[in-house]
N, C-alpha and C. Protein backbone atom coordinates (compact mmCIF):
# COMPACT_ATOMS: atom_id res chain seq x y z
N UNK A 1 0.84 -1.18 0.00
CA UNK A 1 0.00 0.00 0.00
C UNK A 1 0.89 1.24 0.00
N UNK A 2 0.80 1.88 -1.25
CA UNK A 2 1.18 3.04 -1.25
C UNK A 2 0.56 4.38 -0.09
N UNK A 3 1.42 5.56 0.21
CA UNK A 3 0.94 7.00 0.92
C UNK A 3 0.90 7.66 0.08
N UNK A 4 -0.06 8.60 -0.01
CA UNK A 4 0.24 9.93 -0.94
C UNK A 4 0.98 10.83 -0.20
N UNK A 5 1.81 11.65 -0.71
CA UNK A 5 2.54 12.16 0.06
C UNK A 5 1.69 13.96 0.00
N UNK A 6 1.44 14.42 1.18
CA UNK A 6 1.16 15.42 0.85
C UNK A 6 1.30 16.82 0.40
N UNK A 7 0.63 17.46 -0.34
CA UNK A 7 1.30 18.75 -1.15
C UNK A 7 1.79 19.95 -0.13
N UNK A 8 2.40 20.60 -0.24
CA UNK A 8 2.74 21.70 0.57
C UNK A 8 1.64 22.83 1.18
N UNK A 9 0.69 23.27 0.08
CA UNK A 9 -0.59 23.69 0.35
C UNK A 9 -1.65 22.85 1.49
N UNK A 10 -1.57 21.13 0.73
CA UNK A 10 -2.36 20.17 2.39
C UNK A 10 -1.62 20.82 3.61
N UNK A 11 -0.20 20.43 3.67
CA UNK A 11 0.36 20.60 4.61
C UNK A 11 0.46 21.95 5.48
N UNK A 12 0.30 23.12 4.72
CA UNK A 12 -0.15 24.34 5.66
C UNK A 12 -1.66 24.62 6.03
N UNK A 13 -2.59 23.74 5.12
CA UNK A 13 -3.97 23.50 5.69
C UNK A 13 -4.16 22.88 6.95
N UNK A 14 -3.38 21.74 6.91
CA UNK A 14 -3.76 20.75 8.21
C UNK A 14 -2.80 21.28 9.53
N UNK A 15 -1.64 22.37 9.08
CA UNK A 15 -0.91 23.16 10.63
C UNK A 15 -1.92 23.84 10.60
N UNK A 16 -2.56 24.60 9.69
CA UNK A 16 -3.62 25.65 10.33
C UNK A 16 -4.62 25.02 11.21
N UNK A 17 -5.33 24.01 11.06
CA UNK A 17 -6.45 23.44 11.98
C UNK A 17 -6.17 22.95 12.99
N UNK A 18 -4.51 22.61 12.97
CA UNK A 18 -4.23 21.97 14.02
C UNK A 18 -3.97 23.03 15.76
N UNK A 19 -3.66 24.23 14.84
CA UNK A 19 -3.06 25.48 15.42
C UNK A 19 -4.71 26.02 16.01
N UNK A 20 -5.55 25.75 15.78
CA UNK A 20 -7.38 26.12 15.65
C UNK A 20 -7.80 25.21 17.01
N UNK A 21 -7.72 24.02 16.49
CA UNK A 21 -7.81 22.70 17.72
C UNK A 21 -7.18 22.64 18.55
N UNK A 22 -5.78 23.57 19.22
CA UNK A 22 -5.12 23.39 19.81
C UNK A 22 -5.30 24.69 20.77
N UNK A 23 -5.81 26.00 20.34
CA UNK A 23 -6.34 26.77 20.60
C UNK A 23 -5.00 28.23 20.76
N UNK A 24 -4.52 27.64 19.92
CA UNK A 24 -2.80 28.57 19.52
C UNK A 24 -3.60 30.00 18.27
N UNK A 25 -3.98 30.63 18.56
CA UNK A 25 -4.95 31.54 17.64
C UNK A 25 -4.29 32.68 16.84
N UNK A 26 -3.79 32.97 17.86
CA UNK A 26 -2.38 34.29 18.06
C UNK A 26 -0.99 33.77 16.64
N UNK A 27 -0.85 32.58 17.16
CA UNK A 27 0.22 32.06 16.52
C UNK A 27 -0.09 31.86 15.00
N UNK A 28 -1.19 31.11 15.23
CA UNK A 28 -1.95 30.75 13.36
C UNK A 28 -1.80 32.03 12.66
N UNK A 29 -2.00 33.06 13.25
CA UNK A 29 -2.79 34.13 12.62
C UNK A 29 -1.29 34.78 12.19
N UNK A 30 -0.49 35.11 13.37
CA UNK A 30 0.61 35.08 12.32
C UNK A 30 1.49 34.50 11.55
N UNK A 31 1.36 33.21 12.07
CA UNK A 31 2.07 32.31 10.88
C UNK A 31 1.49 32.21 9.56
N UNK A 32 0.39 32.27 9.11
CA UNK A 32 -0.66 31.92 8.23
C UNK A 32 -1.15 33.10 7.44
N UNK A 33 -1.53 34.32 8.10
CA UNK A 33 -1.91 35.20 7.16
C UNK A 33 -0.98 36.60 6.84
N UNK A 34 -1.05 37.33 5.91
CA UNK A 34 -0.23 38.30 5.32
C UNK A 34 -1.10 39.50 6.57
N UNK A 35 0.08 40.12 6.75
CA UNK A 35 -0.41 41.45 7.39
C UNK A 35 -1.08 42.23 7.20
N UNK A 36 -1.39 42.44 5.77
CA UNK A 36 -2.76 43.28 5.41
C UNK A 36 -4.04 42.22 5.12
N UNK A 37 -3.70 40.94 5.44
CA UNK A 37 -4.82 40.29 4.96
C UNK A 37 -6.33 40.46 5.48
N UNK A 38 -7.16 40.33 4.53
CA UNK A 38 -8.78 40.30 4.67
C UNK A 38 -9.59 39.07 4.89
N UNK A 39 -10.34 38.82 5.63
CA UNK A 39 -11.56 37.95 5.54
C UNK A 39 -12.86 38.70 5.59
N UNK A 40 -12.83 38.01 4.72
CA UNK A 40 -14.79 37.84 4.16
C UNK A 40 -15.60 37.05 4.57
N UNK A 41 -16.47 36.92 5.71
CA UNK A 41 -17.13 35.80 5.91
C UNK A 41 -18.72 35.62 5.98
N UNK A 42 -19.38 34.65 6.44
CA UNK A 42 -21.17 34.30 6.20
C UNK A 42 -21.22 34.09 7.39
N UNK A 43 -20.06 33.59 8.06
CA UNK A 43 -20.61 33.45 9.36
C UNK A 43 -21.61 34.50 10.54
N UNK A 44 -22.82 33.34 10.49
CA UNK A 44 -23.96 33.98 10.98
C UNK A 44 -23.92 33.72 12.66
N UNK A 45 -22.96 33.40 13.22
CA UNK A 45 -23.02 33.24 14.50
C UNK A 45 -22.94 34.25 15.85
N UNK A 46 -23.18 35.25 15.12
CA UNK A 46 -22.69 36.63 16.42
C UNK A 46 -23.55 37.12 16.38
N UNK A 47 -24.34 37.52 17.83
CA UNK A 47 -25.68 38.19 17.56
C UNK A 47 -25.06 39.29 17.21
N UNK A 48 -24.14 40.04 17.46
CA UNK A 48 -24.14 41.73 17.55
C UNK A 48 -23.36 42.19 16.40
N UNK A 49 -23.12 41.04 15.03
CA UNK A 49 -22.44 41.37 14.39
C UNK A 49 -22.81 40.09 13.20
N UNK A 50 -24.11 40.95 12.04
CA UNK A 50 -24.79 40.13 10.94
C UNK A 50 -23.90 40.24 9.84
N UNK A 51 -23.88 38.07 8.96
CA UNK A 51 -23.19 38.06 8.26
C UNK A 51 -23.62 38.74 6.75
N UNK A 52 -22.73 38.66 5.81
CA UNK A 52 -21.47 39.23 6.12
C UNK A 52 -20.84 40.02 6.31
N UNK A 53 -19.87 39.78 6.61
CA UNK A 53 -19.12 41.27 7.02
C UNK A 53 -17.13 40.54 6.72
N UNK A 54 -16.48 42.02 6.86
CA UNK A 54 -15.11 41.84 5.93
C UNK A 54 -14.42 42.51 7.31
N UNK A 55 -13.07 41.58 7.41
CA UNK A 55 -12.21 42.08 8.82
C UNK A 55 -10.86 42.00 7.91
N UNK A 56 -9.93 43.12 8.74
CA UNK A 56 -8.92 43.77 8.02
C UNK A 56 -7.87 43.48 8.62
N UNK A 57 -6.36 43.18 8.30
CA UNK A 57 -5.46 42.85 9.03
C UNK A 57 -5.74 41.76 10.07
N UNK A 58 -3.88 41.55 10.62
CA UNK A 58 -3.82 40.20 11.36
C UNK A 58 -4.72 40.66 12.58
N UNK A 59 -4.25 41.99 13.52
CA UNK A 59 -5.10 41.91 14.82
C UNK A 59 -6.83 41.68 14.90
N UNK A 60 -7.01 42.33 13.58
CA UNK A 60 -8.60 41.93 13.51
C UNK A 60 -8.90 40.61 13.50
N UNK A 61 -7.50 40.08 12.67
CA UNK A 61 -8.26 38.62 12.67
C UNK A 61 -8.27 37.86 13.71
N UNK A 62 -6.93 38.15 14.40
CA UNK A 62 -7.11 37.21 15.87
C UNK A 62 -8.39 37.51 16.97
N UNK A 63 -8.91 38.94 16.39
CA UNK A 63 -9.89 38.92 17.60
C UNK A 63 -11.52 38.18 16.65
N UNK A 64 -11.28 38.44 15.80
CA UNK A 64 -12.06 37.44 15.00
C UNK A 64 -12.34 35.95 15.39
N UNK A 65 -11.12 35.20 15.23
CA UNK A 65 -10.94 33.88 15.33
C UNK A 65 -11.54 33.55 17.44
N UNK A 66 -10.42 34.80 17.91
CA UNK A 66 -11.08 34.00 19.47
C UNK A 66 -12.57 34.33 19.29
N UNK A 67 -13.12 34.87 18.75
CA UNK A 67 -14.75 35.39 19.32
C UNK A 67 -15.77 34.06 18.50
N UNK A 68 -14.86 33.48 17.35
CA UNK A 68 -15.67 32.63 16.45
C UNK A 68 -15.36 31.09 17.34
N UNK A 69 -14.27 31.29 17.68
CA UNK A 69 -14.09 29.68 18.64
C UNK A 69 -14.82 29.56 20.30
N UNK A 70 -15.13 30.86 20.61
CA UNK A 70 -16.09 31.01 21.82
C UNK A 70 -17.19 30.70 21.75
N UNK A 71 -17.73 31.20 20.70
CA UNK A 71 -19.09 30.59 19.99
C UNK A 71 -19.14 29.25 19.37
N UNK A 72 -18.59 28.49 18.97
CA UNK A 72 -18.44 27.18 18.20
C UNK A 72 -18.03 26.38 18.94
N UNK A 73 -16.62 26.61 19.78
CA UNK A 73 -16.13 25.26 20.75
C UNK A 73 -15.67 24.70 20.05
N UNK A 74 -15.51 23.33 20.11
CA UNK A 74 -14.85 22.21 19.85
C UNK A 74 -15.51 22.00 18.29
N UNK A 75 -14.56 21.87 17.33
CA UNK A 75 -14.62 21.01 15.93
C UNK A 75 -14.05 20.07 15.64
N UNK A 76 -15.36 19.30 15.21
CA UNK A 76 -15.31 17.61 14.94
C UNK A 76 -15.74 17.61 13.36
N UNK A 77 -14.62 17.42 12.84
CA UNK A 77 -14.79 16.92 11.85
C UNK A 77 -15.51 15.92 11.28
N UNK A 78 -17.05 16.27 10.14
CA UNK A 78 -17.26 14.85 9.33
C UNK A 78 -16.67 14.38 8.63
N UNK A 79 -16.97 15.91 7.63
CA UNK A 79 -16.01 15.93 6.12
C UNK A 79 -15.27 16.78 5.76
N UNK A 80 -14.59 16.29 5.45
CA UNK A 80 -13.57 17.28 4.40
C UNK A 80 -13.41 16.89 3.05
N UNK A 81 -13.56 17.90 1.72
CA UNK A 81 -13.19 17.99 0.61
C UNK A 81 -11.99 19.08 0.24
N UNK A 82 -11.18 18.90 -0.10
CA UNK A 82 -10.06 19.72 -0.39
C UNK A 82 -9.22 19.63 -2.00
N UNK A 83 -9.36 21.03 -2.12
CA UNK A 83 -8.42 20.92 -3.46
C UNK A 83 -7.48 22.50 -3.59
N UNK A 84 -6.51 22.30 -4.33
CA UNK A 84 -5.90 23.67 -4.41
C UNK A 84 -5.43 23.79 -5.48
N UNK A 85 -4.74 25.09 -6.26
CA UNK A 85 -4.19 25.38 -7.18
C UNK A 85 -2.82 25.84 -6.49
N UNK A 86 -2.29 26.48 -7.68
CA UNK A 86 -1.27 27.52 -7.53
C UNK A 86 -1.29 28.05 -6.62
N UNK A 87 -2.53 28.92 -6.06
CA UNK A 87 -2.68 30.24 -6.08
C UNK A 87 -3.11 30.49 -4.64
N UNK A 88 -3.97 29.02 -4.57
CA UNK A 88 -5.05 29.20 -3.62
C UNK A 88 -5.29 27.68 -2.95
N UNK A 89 -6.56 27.72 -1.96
CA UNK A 89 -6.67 26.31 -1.17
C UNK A 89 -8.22 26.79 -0.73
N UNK A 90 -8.75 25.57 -1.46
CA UNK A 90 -10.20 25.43 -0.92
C UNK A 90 -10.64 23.92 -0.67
N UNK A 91 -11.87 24.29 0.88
CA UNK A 91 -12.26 23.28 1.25
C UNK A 91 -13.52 23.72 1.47
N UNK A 92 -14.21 22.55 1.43
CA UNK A 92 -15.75 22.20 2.76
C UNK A 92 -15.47 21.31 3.06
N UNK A 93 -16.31 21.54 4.44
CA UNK A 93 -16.12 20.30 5.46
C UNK A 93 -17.61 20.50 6.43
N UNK A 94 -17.80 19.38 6.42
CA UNK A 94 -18.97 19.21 8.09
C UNK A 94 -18.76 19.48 9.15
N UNK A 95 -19.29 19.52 10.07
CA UNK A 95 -18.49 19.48 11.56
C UNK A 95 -19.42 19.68 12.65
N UNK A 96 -19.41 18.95 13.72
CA UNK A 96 -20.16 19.56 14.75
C UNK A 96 -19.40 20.16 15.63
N UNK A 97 -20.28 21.40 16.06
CA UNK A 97 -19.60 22.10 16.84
C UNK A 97 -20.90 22.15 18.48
N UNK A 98 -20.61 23.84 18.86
CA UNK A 98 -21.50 24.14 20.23
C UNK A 98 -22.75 24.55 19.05
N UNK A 99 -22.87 25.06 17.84
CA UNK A 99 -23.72 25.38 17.41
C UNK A 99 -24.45 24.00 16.25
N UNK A 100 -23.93 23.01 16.59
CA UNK A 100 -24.77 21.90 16.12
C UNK A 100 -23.65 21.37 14.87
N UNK A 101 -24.75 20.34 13.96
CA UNK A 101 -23.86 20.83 12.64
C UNK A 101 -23.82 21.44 11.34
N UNK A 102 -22.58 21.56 11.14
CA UNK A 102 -22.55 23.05 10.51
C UNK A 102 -21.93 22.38 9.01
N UNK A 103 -22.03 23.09 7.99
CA UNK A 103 -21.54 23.10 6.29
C UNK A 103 -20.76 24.46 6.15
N UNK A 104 -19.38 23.68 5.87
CA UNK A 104 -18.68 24.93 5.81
C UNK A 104 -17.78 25.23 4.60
N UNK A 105 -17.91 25.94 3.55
CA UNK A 105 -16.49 26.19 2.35
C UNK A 105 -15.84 27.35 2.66
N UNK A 106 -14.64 27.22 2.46
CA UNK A 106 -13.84 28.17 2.65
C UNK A 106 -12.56 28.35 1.49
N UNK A 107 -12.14 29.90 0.68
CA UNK A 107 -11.20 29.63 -0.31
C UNK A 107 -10.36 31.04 0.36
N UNK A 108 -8.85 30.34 0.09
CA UNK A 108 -8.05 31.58 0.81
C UNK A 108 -6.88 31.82 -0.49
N UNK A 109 -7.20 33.05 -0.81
CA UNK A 109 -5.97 32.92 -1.56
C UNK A 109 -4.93 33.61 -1.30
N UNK A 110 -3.99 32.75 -2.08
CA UNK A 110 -2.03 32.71 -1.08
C UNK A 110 -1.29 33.54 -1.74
N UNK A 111 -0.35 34.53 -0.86
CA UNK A 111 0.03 35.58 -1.61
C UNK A 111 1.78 35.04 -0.77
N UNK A 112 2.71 34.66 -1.01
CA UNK A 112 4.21 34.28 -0.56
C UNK A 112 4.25 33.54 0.91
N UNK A 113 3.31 32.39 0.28
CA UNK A 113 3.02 31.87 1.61
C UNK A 113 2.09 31.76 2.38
N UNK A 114 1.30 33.17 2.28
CA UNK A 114 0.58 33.31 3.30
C UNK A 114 -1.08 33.82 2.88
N UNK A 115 -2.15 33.50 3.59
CA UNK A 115 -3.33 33.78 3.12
C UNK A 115 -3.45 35.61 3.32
N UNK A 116 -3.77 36.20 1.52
CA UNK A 116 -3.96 37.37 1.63
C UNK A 116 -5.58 37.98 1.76
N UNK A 117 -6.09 36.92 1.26
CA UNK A 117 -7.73 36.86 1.67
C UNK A 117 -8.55 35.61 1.27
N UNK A 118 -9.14 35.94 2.32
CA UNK A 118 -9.87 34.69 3.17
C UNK A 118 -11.52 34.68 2.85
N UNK A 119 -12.21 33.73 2.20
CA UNK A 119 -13.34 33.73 1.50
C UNK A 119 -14.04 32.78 2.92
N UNK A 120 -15.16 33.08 3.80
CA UNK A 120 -15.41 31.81 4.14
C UNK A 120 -17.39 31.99 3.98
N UNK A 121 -17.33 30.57 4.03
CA UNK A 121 -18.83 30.37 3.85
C UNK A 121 -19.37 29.06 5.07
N UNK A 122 -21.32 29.83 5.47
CA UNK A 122 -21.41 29.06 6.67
C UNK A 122 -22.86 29.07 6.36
N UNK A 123 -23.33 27.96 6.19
CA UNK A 123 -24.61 26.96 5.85
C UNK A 123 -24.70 26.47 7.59
């Protein structure tokens, strides 16, 4: 039985989730995204803040990410589909979280490494 060996793009996908699950937020955010980077997201989970809406730079994003993992908790993976280009890395995946389960795609595209903006979507 052969391994596939994985692409460099898998491989900064699966430190990112791992960095998510581990609850290292601070760290992801700067290892992972470009300093001016943007997210765009659907996520409908904040009462005081309807989707969507677009957050700017790394500090936004870290306060982003803790306020979205306060609300969600723990992710359990069903599914994952993953594919990438050049350029970019997109997935959906299932998952239950504190808010039940959830359908999620997400496309980030990579600017020297690092995500310069962040597409996410929340069914």
């Amino acid at each position: 039985m052969t391994t596939a060996i994985a692409s460099p793009s898998r491989k900064f996908f699966d430190a990112h989730l791992e960095a998510i699950a581990a609850g290292k937020i601070d760290e992801m955010v700067d290892r992972d995204y470009a300093e001016d980077a943007v997210i765009t997201t659907f996520f409908n989970g904040f009462p005081d803040r309807p989707a969507p809406f677009t957050i700017k730079g790394r500090q936004e994003i870290k306060k982003f990410f803790h306020k979205y993992m306060s609300v969600i908790g723990n992710i359990d993976v069903k599914t994952l589909d993953f594919t990438e280009t050049e350029t970019s890395i997109f997935f959906q995946a299932t998952f239950t979280s504190n808010l039940g389960l959830a359908t999620v795609g997400d496309a980030w595209y990579m600017q020297n490494g690092k995500i310069a903006h962040h597409f996410g979507f929340w069914v």
